[in-house]
C-alpha atoms as a PDB file:
ATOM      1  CA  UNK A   1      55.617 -93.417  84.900  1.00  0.00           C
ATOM      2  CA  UNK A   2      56.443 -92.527  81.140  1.00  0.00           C
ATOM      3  CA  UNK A   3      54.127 -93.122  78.886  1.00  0.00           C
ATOM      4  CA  UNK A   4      57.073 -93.426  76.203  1.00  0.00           C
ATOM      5  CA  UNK A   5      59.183 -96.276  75.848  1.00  0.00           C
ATOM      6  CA  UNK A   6      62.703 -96.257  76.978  1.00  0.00           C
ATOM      7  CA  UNK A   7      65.397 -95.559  74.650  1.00  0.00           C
ATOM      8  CA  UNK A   8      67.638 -98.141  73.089  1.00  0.00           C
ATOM      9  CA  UNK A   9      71.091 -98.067  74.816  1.00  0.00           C
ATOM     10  CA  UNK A  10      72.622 -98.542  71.521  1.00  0.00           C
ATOM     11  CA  UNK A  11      71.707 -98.791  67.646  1.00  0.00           C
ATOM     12  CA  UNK A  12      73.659-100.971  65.101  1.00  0.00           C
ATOM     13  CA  UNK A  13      73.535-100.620  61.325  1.00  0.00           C
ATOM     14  CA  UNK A  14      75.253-102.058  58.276  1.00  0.00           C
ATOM     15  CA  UNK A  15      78.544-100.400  57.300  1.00  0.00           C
ATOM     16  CA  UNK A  16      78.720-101.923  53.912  1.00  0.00           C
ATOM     17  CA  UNK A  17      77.356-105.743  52.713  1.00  0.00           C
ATOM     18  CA  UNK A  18      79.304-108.035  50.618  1.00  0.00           C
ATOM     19  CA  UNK A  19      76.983-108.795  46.862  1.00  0.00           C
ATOM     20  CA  UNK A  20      78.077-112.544  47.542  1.00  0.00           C
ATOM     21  CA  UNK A  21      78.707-115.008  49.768  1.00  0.00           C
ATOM     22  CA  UNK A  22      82.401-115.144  51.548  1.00  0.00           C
ATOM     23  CA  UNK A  23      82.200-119.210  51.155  1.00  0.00           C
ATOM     24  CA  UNK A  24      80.177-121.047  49.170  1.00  0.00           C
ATOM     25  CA  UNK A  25      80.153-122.846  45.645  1.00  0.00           C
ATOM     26  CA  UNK A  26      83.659-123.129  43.898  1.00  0.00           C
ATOM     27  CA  UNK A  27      85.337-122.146  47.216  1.00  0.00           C
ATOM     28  CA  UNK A  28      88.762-123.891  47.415  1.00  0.00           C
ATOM     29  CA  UNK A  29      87.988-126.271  50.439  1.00  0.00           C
ATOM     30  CA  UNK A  30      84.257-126.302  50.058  1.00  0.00           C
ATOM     31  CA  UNK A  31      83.987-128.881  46.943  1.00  0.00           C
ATOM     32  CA  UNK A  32      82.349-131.846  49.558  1.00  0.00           C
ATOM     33  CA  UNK A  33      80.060-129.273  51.184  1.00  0.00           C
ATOM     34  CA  UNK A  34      76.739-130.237  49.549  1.00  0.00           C
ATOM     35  CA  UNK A  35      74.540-127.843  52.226  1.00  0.00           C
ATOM     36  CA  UNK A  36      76.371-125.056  53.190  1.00  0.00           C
ATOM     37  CA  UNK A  37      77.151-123.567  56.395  1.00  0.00           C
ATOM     38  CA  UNK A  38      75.777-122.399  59.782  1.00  0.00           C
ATOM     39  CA  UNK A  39      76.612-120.312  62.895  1.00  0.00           C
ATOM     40  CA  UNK A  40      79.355-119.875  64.659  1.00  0.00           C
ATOM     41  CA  UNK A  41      81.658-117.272  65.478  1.00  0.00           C
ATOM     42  CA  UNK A  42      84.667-114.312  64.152  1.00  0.00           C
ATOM     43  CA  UNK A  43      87.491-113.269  65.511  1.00  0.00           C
ATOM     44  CA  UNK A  44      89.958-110.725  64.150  1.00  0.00           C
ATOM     45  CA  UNK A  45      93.574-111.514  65.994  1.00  0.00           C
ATOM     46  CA  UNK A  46      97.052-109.707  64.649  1.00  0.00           C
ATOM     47  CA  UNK A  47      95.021-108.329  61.559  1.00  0.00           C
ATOM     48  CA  UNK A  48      93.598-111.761  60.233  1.00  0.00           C
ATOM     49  CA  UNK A  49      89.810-112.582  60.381  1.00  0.00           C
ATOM     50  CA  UNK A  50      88.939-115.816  61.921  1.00  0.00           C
ATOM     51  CA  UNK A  51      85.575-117.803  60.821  1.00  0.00           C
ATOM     52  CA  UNK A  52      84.469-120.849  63.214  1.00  0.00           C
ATOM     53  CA  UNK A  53      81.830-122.403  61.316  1.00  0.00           C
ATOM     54  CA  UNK A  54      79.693-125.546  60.782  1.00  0.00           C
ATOM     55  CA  UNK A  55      80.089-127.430  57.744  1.00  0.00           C
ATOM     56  CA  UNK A  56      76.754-129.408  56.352  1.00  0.00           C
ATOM     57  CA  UNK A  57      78.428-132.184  54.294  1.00  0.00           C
ATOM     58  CA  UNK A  58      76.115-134.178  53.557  1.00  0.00           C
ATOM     59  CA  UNK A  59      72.755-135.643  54.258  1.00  0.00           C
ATOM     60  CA  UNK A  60      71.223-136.819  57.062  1.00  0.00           C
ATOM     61  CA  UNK A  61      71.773-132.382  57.181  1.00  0.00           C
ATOM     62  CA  UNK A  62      71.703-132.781  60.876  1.00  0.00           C
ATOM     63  CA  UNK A  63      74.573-135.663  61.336  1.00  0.00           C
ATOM     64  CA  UNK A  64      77.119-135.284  58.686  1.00  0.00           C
ATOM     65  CA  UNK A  65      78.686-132.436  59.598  1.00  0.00           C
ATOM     66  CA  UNK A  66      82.211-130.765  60.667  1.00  0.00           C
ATOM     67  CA  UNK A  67      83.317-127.993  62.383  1.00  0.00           C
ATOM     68  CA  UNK A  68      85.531-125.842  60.428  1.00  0.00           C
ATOM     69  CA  UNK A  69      87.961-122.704  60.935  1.00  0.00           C
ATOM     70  CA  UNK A  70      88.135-120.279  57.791  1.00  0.00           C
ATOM     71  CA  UNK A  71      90.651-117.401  57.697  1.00  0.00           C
ATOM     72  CA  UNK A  72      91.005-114.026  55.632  1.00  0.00           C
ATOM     73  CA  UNK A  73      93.237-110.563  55.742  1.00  0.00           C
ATOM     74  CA  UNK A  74      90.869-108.586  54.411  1.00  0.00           C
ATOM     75  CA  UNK A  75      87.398-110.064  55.384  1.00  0.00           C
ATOM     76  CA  UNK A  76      86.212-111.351  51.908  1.00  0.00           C
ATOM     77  CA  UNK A  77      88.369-113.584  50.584  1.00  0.00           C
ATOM     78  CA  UNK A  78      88.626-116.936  52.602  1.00  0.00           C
ATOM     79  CA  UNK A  79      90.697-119.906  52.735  1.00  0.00           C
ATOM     80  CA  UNK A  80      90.221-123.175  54.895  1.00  0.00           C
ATOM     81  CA  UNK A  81      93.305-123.728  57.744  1.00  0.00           C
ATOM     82  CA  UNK A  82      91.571-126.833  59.638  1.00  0.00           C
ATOM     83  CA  UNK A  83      89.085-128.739  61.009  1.00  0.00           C
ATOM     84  CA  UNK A  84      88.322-128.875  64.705  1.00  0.00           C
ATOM     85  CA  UNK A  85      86.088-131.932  64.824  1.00  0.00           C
ATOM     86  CA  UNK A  86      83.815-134.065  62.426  1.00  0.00           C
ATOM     87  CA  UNK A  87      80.540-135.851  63.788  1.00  0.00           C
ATOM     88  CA  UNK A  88      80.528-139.758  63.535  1.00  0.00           C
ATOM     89  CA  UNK A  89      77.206-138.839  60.713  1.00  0.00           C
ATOM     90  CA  UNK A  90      75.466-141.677  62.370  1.00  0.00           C
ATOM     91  CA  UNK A  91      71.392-140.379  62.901  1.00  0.00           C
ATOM     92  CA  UNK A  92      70.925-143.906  64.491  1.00  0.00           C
ATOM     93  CA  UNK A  93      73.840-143.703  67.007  1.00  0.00           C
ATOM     94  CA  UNK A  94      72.243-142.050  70.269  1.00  0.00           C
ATOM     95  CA  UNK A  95      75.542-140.449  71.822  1.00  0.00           C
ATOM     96  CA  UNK A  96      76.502-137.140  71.544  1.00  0.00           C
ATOM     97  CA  UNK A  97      78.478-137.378  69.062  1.00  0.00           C
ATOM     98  CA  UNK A  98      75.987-137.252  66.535  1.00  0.00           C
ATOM     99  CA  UNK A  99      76.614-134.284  64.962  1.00  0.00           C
ATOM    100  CA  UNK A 100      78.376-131.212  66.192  1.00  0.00           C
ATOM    101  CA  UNK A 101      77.134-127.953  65.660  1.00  0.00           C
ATOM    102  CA  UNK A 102      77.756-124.136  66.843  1.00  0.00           C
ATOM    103  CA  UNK A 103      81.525-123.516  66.856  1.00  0.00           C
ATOM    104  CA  UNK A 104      81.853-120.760  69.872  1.00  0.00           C
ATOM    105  CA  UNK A 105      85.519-119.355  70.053  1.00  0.00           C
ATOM    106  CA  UNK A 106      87.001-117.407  72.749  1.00  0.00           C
ATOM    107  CA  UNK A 107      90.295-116.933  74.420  1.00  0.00           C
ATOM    108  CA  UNK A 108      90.851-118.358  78.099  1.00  0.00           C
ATOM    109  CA  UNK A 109      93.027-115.862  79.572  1.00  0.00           C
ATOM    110  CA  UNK A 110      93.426-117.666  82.414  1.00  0.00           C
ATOM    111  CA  UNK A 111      95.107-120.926  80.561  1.00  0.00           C
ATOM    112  CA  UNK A 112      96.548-118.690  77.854  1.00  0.00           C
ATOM    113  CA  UNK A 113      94.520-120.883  75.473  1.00  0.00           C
ATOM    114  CA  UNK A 114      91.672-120.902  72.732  1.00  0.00           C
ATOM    115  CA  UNK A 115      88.461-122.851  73.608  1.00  0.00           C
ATOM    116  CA  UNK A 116      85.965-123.199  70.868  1.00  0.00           C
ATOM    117  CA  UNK A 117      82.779-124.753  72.340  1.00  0.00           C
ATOM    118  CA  UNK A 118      79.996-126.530  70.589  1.00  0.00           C
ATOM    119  CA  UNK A 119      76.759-128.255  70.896  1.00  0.00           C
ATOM    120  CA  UNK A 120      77.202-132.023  70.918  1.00  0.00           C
ATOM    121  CA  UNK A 121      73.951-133.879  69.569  1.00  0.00           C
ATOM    122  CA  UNK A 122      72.104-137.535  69.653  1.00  0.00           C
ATOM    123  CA  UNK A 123      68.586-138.111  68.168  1.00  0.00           C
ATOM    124  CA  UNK A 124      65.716-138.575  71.030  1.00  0.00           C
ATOM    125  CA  UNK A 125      64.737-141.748  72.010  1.00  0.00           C
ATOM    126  CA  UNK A 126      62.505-143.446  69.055  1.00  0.00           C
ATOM    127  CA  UNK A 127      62.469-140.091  66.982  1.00  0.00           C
ATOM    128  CA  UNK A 128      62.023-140.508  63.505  1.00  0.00           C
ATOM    129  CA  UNK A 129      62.836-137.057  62.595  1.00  0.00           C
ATOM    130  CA  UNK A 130      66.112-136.015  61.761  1.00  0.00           C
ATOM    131  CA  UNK A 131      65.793-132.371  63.118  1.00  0.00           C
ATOM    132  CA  UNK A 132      64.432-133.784  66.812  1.00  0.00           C
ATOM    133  CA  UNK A 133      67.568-133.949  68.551  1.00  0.00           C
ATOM    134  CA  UNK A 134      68.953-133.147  71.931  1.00  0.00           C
ATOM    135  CA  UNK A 135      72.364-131.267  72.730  1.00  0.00           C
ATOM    136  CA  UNK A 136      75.317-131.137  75.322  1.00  0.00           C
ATOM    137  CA  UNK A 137      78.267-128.843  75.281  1.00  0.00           C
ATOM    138  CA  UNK A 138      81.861-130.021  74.049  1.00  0.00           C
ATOM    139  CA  UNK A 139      84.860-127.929  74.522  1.00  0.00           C
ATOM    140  CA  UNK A 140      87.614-128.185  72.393  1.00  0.00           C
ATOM    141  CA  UNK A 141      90.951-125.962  73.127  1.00  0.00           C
ATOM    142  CA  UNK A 142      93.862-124.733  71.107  1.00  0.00           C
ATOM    143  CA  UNK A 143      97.072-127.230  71.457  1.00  0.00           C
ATOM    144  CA  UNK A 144      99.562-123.925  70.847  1.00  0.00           C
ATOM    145  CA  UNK A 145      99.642-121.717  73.767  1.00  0.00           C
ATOM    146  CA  UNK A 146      98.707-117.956  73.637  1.00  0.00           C
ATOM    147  CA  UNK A 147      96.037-115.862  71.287  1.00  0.00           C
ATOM    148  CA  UNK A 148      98.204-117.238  68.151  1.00  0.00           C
ATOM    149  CA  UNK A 149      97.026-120.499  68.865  1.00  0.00           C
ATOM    150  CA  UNK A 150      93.549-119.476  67.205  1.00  0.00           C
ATOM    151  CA  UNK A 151      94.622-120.971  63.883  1.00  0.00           C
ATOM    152  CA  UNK A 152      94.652-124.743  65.614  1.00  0.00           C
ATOM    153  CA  UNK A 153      95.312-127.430  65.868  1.00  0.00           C
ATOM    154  CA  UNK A 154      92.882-128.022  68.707  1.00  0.00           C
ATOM    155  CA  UNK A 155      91.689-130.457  71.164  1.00  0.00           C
ATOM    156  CA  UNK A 156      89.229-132.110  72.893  1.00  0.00           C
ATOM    157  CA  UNK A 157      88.776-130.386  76.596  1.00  0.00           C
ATOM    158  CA  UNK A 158      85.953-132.372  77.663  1.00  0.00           C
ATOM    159  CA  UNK A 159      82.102-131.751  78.226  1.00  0.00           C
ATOM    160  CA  UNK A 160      80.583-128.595  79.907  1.00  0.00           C
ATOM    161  CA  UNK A 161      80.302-129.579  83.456  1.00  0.00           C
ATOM    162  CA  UNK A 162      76.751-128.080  84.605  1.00  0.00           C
ATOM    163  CA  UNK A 163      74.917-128.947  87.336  1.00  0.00           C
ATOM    164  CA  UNK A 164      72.302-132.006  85.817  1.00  0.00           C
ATOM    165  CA  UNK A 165      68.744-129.893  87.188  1.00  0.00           C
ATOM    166  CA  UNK A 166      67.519-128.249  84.287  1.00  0.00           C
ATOM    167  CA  UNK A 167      64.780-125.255  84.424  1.00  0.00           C
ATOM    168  CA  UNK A 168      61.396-125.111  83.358  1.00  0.00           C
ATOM    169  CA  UNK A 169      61.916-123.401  80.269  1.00  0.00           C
ATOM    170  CA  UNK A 170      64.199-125.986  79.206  1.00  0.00           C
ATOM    171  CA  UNK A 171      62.397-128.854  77.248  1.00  0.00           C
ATOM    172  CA  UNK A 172      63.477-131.857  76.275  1.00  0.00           C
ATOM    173  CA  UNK A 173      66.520-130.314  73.692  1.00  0.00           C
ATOM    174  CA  UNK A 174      68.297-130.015  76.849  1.00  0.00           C
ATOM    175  CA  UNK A 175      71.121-127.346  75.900  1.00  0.00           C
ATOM    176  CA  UNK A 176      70.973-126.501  72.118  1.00  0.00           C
ATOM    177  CA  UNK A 177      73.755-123.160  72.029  1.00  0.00           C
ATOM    178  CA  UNK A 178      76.162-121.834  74.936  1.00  0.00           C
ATOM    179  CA  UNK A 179      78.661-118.941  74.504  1.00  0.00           C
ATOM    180  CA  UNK A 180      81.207-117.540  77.386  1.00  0.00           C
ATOM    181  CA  UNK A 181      81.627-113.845  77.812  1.00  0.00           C
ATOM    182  CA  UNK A 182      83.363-112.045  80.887  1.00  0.00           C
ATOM    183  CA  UNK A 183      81.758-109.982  83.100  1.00  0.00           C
ATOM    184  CA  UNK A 184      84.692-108.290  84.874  1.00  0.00           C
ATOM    185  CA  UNK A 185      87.241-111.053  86.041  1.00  0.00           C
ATOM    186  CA  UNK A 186      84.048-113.334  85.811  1.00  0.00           C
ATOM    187  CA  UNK A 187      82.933-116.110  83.291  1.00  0.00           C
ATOM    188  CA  UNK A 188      79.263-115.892  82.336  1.00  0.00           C
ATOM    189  CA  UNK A 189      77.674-117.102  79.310  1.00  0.00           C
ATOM    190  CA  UNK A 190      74.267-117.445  77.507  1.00  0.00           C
ATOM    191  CA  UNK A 191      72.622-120.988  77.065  1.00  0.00           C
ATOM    192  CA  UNK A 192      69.843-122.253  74.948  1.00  0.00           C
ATOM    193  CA  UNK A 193      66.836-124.739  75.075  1.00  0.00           C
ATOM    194  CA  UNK A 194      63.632-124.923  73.303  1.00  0.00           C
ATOM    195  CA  UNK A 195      59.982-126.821  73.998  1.00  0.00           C
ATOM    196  CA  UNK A 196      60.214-129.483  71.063  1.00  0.00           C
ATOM    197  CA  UNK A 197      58.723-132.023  71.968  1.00  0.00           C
ATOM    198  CA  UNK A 198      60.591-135.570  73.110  1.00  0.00           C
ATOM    199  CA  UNK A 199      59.024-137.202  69.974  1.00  0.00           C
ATOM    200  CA  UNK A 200      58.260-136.121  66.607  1.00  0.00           C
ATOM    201  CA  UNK A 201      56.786-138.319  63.882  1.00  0.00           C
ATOM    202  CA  UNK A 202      58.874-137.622  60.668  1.00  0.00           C
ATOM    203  CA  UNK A 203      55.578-137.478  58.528  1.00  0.00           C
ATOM    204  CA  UNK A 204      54.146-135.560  60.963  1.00  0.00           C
ATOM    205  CA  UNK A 205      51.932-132.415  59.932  1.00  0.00           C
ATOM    206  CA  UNK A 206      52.829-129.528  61.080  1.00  0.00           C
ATOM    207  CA  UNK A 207      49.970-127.758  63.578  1.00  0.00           C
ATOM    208  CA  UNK A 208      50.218-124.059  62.635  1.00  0.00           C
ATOM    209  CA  UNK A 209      48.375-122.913  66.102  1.00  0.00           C
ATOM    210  CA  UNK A 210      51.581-125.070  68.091  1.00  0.00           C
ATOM    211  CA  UNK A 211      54.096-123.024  68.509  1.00  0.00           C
ATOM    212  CA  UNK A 212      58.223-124.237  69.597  1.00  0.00           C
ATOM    213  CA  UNK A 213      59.549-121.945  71.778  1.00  0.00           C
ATOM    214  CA  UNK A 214      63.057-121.207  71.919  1.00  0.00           C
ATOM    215  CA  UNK A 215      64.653-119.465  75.004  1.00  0.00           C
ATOM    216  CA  UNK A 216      67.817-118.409  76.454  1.00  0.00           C
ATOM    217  CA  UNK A 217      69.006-118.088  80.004  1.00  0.00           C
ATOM    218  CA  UNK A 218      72.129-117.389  81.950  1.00  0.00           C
ATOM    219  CA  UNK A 219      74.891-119.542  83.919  1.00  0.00           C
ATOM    220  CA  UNK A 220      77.815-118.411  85.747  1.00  0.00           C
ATOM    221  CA  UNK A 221      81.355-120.177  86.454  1.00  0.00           C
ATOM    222  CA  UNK A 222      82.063-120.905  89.367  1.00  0.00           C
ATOM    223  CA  UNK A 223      85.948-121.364  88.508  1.00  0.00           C
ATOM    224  CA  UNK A 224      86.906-120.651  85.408  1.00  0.00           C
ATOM    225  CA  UNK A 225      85.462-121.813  82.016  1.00  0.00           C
ATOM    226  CA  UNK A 226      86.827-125.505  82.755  1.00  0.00           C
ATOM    227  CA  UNK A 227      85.216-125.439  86.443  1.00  0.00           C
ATOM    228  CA  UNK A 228      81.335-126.039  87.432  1.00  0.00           C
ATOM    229  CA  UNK A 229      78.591-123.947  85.608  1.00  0.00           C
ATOM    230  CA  UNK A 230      75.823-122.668  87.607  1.00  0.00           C
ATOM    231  CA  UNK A 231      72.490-122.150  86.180  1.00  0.00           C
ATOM    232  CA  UNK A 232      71.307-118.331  87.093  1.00  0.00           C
ATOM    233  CA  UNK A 233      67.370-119.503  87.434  1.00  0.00           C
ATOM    234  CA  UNK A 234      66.638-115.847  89.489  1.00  0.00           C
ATOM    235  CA  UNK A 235      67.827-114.074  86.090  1.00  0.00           C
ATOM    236  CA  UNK A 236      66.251-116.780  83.487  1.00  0.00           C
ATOM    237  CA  UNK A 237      65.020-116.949  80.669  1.00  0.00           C
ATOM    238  CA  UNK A 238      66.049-113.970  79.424  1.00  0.00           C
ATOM    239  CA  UNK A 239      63.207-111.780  78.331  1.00  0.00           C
ATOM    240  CA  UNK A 240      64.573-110.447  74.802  1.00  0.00           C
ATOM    241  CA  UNK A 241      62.630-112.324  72.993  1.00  0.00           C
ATOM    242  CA  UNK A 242      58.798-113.960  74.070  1.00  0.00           C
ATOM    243  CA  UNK A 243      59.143-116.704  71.239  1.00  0.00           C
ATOM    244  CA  UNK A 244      62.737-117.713  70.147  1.00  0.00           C
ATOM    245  CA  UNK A 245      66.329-116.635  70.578  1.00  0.00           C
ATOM    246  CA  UNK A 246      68.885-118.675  69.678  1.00  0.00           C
ATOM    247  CA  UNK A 247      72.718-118.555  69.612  1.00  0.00           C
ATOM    248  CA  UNK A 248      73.496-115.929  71.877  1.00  0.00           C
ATOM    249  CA  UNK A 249      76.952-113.818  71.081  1.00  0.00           C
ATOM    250  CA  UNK A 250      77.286-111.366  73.760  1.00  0.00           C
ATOM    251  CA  UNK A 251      80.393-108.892  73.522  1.00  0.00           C
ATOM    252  CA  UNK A 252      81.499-105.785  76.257  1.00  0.00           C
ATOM    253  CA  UNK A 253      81.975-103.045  73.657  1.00  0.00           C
ATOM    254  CA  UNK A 254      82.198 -99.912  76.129  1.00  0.00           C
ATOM    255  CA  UNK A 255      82.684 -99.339  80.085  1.00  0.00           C
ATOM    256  CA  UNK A 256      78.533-100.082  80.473  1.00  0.00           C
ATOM    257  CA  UNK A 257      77.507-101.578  77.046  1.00  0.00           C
ATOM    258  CA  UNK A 258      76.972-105.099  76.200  1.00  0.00           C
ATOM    259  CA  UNK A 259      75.679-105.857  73.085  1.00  0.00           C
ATOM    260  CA  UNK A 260      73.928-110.235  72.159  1.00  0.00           C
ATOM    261  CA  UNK A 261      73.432-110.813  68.517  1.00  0.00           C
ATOM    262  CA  UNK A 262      71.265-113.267  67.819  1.00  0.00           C
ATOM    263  CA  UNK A 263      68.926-115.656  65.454  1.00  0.00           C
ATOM    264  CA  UNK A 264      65.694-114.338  66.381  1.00  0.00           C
ATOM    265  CA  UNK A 265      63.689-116.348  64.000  1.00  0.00           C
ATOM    266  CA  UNK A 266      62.964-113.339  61.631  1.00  0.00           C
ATOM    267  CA  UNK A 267      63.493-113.655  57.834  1.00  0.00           C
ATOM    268  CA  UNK A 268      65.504-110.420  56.729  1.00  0.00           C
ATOM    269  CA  UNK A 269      66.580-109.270  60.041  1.00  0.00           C
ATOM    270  CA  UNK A 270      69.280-110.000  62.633  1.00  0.00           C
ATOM    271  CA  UNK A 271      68.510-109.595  66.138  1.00  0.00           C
ATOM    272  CA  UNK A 272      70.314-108.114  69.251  1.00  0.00           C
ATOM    273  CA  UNK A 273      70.031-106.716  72.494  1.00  0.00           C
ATOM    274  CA  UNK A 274      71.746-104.642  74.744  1.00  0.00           C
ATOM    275  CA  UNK A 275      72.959-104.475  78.661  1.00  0.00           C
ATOM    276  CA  UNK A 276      74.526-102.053  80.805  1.00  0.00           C
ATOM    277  CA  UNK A 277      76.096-105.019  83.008  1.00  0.00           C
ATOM    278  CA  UNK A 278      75.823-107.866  81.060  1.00  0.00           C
ATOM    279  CA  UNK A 279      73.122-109.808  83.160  1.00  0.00           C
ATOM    280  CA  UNK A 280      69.752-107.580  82.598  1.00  0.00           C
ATOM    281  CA  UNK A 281      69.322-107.279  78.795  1.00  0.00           C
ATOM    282  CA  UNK A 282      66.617-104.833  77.468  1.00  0.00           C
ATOM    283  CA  UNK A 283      64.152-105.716  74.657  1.00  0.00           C
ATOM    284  CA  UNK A 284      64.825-107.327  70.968  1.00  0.00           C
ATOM    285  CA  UNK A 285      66.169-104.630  68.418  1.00  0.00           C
ATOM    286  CA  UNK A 286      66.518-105.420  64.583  1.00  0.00           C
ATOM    287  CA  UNK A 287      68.949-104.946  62.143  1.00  0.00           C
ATOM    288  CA  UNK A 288      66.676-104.754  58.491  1.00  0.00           C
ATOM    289  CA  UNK A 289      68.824-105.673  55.157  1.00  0.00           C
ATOM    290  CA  UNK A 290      68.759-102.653  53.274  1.00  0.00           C
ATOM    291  CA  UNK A 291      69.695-105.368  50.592  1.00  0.00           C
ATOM    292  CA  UNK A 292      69.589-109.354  50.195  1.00  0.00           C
ATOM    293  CA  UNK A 293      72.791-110.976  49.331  1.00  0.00           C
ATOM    294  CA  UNK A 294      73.221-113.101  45.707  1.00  0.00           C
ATOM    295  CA  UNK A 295      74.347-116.390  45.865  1.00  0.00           C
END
C-alpha cells in the first residue's frame, strides 16, 4: 500500500472574483429584502445566466422568505424576472409551508420541463427556536414547455415522494437539501439531514463540546424525477465530509468526472468533491479566497 495519499481527480480555482456583491442593497427588486440571500442554484441557457435563490424578507429570518429567479447576460449585472413561491411567514404554523428554502433547478428531459426543487419547512413540535426546524422536498416545474421555460412562470408539482424509513444518520431535520443529477439515463441526487436535536430551548446556551452533525447521502429514482425515490443506505452517508456537508450540487463535467460543491461549514472556503461515476465521491477539497468580497 502507498504510503502517499491519492491524488485529487480534479482541482478547481477562481478565474476572476467580482469586488461586490451581484445583488444586494439598492438592487432594483431587492428594496423589501431586509436579510439577504441564500443558496440555490445557476444556470446559463441561450447565453443568459440564471440565479435561483432564496430571498430573506423579513424576520422571523427562517419563515418570511421567497424563492426568487434572478437573470443576467453577462454574469454581473442582475435583474429580478419572478418569483417561484413565497412561504406563508408563519413560525407558529407547523406545516410545511413554513418557509421555503434551497431553490434546486434542473431540466427534466424526459417532460421537456424545468423543475426547481426546494426544502419545505415547519418548526418542531414545542420548539422555541426559530432555526430548529424540520424539512420536506417541494417540486415546482416550469408552466412553458422546453429549456426556455427556465425564465417561469412555474408551478407547484407536488412533494418528493420517498419512501417514509429514514436512516440513522438522519435526525430529527428529516431532509434539509436534495438536488437531482443524472447518472447516464438515470436520476440520482444528493440529500441532506443533520443530528439537531427535536427540541431546542431558544435561550439555550450553546455547549461548545456538542457538536451538530450535518450529513449527506444518496437516493435513486426509480422512474423519473416525478416517480418513487429510493434511499441508497449501502452507499450512505457520503464520506466527504466527517462533520457537515450541506447543499450538495453535483455536475458530470467530463466522460468520468463528477464534481459536488458544497457548504462545508468553513469560513473562507468553498468545498467540493469529486467522482469518477457519480456514486463513490473521494475526500473534501477546498477552494481558499485569494480575496474577500466588499459589500
Amino acid at each position: 500500500m502507498s504510503v502517499f495519499a491519492q491524488k485529487p481527480l480534479a482541482e478547481l480555482k477562481f478565474v476572476s472574483i467580482h469586488s461586490k456583491p451581484i445583488i444586494g442593497y439598492g438592487h432594483k427588486g431587492a428594496e423589501d429584502v431586509r436579510f439577504g440571500y441564500e443558496g440555490g442554484t445557476s444556470q446559463k441557457v441561450n447565453g443568459v445566466y440564471y440565479l435561483f435563490t432564496t430571498e430573506v424578507v423579513d424576520t422571523p429570518k427562517t419563515a418570511r422568505v421567497r424563492m426568487a429567479i434572478w437573470s443576467s447576460k453577462d454574469g454581473v449585472k442582475f435583474t429580478k424576472k419572478s418569483i417561484i413561491a413565497k412561504s406563508n411567514g408563519n413560525w407558529y404554523d407547523s406545516t410545511y409551508r413554513m418557509a421555503t428554502w434551497s431553490p434546486m433547478s434542473v431540466f427534466d428531459t424526459e417532460r421537456n420541463v424545468w423543475s426547481v426543487f426546494s426544502v419545505g419547512y415547519r418548526r418542531k413540535p414545542d420548539a422555541t427556536n426559530v432555526y430548529n426546524m424540520s424539512g420536506r422536498i417541494l417540486r415546482h416545474d416550469s408552466k412553458v414547455k422546453g429549456i426556455k421555460g427556465i425564465a417561469g412562470p412555474y408551478q407547484e408539482g407536488g412533494w418528493l415522494n420517498v419512501e417514509k424509513k429514514p436512516d440513522w444518520w438522519e435526525g430529527p431535520g428529516e431532509i434539509v437539501s436534495f438536488f437531482p443529477y443524472k447518472i447516464g439515463e438515470e436520476w440520482w441526487a444528493f440529500y441532506g439531514g443533520n443530528s439537531v436535536p427535536e427540541h431546542v430551548e431558544a435561550a439555550a446556551t450553546p455547549n461548545p463540546n456538542e457538536k451538530n452533525v450535518f450529513y449527506n447521502g444518496l437516493m435513486k429514482a426509480e422512474k423519473g424525477l416525478t416517480g418513487k425515490w429510493e434511499r441508497q443506505s449501502k452507499l450512505n452517508p457520503v464520506p466527504m465530509d466527517p462533520e457537515f456537508v450541506e447543499n450538495c450540487i453535483a455536475i458530470r463535467v467530463a466522460p468520468k468526472l463528477y464534481i459536488t460543491v458544497y457548504d462545508g461549514a468553513n469560513e473562507h472556503e468553498i468545498s467540493y468533491a469529486c467522482s469518477k461515476d457519480g456514486l463513490h465521491w473521494g475526500k473534501e477539497q477546498l477552494i481558499k479566497y485569494p480575496m474577500r468580497p466588499n459589500g
